[in-house]
Every structure is written in C-alpha cells, then in structure tokens.
N, C-alpha and C. Protein backbone atom coordinates (compact mmCIF):
# COMPACT_ATOMS: atom_id res chain seq x y z
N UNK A 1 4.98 30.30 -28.06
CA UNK A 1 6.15 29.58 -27.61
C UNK A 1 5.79 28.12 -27.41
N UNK A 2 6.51 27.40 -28.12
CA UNK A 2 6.12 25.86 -28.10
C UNK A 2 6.81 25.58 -27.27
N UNK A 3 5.49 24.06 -26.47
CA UNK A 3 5.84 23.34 -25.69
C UNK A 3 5.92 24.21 -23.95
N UNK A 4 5.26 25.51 -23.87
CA UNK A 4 4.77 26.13 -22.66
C UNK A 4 3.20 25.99 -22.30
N UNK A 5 3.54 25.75 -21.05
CA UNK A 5 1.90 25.47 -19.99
C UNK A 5 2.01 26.92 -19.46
N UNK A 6 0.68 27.58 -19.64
CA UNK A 6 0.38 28.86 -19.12
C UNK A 6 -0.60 28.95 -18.27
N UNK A 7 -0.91 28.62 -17.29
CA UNK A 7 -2.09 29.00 -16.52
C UNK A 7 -3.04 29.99 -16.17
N UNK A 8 -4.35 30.31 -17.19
CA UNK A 8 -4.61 32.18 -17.40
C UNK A 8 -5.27 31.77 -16.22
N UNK A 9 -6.08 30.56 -16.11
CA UNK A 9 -6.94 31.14 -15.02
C UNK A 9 -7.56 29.75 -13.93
N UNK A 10 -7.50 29.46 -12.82
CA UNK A 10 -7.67 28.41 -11.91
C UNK A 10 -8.95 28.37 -11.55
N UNK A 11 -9.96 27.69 -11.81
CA UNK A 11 -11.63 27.35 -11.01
C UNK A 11 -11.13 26.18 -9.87
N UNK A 12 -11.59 26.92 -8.79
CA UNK A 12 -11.48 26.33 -7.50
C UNK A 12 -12.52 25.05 -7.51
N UNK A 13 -13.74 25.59 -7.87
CA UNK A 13 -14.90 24.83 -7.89
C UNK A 13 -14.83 23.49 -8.82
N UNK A 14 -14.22 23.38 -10.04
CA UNK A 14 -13.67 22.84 -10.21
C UNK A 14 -12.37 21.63 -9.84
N UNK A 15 -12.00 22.25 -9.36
CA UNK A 15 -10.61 21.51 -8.76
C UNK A 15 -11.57 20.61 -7.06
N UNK A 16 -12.30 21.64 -6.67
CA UNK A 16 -12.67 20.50 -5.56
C UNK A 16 -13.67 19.71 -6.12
N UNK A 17 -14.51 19.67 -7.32
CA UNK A 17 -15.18 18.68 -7.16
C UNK A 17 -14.38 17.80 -7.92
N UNK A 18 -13.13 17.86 -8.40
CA UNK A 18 -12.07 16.42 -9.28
C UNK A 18 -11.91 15.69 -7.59
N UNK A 19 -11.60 16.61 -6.67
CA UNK A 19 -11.01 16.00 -5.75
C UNK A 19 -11.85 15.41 -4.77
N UNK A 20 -12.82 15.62 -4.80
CA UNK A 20 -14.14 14.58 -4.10
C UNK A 20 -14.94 13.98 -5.08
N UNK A 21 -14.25 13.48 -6.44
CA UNK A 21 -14.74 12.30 -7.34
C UNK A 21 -13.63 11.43 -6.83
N UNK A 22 -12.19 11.99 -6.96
CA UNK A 22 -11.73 10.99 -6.83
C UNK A 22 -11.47 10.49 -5.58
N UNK A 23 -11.83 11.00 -4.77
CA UNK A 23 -11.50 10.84 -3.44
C UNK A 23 -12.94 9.61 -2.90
N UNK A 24 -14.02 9.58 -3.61
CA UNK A 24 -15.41 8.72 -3.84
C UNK A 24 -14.62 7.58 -4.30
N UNK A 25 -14.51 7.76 -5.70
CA UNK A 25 -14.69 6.61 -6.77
C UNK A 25 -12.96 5.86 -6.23
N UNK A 26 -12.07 6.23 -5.88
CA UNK A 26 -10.69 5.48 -5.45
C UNK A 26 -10.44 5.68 -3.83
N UNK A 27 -10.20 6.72 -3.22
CA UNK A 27 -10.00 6.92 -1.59
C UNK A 27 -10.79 6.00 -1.06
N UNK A 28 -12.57 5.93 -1.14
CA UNK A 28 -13.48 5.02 -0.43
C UNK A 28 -13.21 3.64 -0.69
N UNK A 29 -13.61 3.18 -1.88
CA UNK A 29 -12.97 1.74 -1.91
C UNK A 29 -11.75 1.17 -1.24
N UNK A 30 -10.87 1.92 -1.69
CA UNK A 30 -9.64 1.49 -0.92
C UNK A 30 -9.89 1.50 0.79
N UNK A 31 -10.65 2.28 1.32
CA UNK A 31 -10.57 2.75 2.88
C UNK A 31 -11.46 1.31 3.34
N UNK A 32 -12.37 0.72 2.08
CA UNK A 32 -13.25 0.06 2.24
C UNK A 32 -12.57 -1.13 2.66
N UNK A 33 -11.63 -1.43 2.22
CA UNK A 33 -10.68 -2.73 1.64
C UNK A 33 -9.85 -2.50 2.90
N UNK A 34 -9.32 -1.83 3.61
CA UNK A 34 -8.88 -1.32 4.54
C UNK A 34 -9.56 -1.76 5.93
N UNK A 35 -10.52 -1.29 5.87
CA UNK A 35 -11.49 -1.35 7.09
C UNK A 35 -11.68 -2.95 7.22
N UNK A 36 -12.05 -3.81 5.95
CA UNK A 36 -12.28 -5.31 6.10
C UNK A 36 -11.42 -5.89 6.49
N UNK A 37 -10.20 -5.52 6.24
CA UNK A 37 -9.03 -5.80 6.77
C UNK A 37 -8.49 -6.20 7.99
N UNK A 38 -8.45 -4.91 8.52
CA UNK A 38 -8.52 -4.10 9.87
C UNK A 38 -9.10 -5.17 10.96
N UNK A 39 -10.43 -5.27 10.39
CA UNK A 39 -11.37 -6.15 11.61
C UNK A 39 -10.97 -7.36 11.64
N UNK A 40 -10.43 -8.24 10.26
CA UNK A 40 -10.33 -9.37 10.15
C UNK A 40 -8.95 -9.45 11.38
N UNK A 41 -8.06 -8.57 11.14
CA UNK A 41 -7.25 -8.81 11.82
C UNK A 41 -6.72 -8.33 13.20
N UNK A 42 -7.73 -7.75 13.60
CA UNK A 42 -8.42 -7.43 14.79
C UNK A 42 -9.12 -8.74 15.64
N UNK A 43 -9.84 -9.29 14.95
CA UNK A 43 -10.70 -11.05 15.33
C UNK A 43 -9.53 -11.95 15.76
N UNK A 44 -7.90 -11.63 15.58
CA UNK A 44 -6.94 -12.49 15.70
C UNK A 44 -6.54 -12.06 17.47
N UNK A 45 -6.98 -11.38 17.88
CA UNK A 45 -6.48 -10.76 19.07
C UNK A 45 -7.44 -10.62 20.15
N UNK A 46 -8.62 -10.09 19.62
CA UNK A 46 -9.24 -9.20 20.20
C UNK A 46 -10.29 -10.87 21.62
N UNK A 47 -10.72 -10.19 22.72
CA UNK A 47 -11.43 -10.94 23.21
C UNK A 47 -12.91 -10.83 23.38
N UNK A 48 -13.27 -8.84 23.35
CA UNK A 48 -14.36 -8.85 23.61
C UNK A 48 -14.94 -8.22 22.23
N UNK A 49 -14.27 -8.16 21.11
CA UNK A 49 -14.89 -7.55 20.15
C UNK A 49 -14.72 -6.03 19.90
N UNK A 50 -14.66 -5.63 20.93
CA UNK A 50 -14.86 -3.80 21.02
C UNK A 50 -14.35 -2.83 20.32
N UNK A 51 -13.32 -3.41 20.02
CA UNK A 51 -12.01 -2.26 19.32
C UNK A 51 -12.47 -2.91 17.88
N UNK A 52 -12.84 -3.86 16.97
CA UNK A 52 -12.98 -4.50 16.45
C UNK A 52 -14.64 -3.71 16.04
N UNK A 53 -15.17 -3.63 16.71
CA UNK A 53 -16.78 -2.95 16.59
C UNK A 53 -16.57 -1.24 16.17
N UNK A 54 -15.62 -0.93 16.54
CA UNK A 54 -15.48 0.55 16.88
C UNK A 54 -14.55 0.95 15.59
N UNK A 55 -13.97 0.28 14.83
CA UNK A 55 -13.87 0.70 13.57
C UNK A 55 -14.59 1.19 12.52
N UNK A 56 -14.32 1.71 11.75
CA UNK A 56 -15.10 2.39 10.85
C UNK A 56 -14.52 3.62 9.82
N UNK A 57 -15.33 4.08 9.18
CA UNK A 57 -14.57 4.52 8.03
C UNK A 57 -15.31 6.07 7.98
N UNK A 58 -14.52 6.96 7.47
CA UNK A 58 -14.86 8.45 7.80
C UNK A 58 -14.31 8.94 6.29
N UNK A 59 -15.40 9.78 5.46
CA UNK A 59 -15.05 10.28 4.70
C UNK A 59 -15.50 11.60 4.70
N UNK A 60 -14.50 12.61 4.55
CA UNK A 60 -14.83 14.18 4.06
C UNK A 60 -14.47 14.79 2.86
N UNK A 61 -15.72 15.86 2.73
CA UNK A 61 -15.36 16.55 1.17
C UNK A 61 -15.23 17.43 1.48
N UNK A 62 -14.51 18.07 -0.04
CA UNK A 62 -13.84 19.20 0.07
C UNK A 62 -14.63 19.66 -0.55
N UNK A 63 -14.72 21.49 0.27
CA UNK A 63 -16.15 22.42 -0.09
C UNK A 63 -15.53 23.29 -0.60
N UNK A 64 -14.98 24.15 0.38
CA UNK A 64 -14.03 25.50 0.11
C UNK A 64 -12.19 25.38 0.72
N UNK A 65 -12.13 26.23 -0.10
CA UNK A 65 -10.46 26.47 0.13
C UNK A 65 -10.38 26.81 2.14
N UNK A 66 -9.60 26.04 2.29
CA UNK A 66 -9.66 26.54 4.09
C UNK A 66 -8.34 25.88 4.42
N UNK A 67 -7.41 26.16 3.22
CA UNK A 67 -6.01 25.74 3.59
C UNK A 67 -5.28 24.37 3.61
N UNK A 68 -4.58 24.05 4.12
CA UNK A 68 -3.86 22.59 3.95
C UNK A 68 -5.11 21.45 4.71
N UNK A 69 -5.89 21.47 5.77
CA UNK A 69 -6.40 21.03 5.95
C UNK A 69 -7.77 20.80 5.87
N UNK A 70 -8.02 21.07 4.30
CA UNK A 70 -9.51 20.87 3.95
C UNK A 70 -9.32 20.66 3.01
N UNK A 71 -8.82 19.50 2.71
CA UNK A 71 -8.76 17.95 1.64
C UNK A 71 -9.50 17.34 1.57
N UNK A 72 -9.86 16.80 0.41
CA UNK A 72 -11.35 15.65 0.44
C UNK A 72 -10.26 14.10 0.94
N UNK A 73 -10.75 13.35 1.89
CA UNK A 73 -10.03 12.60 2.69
C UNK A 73 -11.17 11.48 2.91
N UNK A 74 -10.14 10.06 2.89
CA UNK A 74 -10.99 9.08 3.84
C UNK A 74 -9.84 8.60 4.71
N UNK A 75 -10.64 7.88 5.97
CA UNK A 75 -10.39 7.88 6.78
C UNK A 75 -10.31 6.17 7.28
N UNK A 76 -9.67 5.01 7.62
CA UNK A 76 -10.21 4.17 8.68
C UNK A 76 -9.55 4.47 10.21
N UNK A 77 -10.83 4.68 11.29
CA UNK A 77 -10.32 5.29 12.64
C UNK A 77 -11.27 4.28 13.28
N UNK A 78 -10.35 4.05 14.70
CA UNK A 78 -11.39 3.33 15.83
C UNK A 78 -12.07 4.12 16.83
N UNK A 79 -13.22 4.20 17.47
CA UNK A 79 -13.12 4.97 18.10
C UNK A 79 -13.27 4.39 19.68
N UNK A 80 -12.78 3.48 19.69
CA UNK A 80 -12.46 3.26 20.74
C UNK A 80 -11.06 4.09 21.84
N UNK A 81 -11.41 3.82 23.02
CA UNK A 81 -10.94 4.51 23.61
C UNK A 81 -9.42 4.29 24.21
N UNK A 82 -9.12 3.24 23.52
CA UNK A 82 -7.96 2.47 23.96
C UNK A 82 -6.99 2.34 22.82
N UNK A 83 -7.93 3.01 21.45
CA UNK A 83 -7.42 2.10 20.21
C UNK A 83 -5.82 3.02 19.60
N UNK A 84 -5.11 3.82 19.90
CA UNK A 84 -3.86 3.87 19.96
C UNK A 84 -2.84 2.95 20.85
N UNK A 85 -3.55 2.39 21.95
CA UNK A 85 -2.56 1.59 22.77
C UNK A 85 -2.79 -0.24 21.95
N UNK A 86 -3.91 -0.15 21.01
CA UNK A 86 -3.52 -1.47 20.50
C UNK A 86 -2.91 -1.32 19.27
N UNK A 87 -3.04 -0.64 18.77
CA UNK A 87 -2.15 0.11 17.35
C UNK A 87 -0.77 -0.19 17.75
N UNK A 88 -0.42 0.56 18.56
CA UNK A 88 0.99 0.31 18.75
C UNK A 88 1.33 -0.79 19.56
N UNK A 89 0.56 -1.74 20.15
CA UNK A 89 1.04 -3.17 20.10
C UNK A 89 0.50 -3.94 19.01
N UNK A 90 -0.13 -3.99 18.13
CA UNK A 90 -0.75 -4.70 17.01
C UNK A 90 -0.27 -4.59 15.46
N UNK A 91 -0.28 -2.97 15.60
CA UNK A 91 -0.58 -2.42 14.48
C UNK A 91 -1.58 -3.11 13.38
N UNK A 92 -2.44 -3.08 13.84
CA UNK A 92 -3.63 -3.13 13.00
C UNK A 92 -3.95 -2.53 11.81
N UNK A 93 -3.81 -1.34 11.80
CA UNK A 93 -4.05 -0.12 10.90
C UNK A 93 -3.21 -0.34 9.82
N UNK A 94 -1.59 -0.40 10.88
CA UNK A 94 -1.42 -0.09 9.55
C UNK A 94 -0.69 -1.54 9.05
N UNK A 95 -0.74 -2.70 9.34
CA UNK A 95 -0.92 -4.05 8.79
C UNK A 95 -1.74 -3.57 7.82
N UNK A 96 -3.12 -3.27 7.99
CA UNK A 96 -4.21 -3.65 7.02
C UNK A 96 -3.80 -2.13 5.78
N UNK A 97 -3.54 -1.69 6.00
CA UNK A 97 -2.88 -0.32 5.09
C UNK A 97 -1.86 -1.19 4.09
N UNK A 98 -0.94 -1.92 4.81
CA UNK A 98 0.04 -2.48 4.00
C UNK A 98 -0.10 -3.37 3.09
N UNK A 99 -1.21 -4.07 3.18
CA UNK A 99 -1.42 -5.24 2.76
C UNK A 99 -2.74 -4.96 1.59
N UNK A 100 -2.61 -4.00 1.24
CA UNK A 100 -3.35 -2.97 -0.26
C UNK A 100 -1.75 -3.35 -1.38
C-alpha cells in the first residue's frame, strides 16, 4: 500500500540515545546562551552577587523509559534561596529565555 508508515518494531535504546545527542549537541548550547544571559542581566540589579553566583546549568540524560518524566533535559536554575522571589520581580529567566 503506497504512501503507508508501518511501524514493525520501536528500539527504545535507540530513541534515547537520538534524544541525549540532541539534547547535548542543541538543548546545552542553547541553556549555555541562556545562562550568559541570565547573569548578565542579573549584574543589572543584583547588589551582592549571590543570586547571580548561584546560577547554573543542569543537564540530564535519558537512560530508561520511566515515563513522562525521564526526558533528556537541560536546565538553567538558581539555587539560591530566594531565587523565585526575584524571578517574579525581575524575571530574569525568562528575559534571558526570550531573548534566544
């Protein structure tokens, strides 16, 4: 039957390592570009540095199937302890998200 996609058979192992190449070679850069961002515009506010220091970038791979939440993922997170209450007066994050 022309012009049908049949799927006989799915490799998992496969499929996660497409998704932690690409999640390397495009997710990281971008998170990278993100994160430089982030701080730069963090330095516009900030007084003691901290929230600004406490950025950083988090990447996970995907091993095994473990449902919706075991995606190969990057991440930019602060870990500061305050850093949702400047998010939502700043928005930092996601300024520097937007501006990709």
């Amino acid at each position: 039957m022309s012009g049908e996609f049949k799927i006989t058979h799915f490799n998992d192992d496969e499929f996660i390592a497409i998704a932690n190449l690409v999640n390397e070679q495009v997710c990281k850069p971008m998170g990278e570009a993100v994160l430089a961002k982030a701080k730069g515009l963090a330095d516009e506010f900030a007084d003691s540095g901290e929230y600004r220091d406490t950025l950083r970038l988090e990447t996970d791979k995907r091993e095994v199937f473990k449902g919706n939440r075991a995606w190969a993922r990057t991440q930019v997170v602060s870990g500061a302890k305050y850093g949702m209450q400047v998010e939502s007066r700043h928005g930092t994050l996601a300024r520097a998200l937007g501006s990709l």
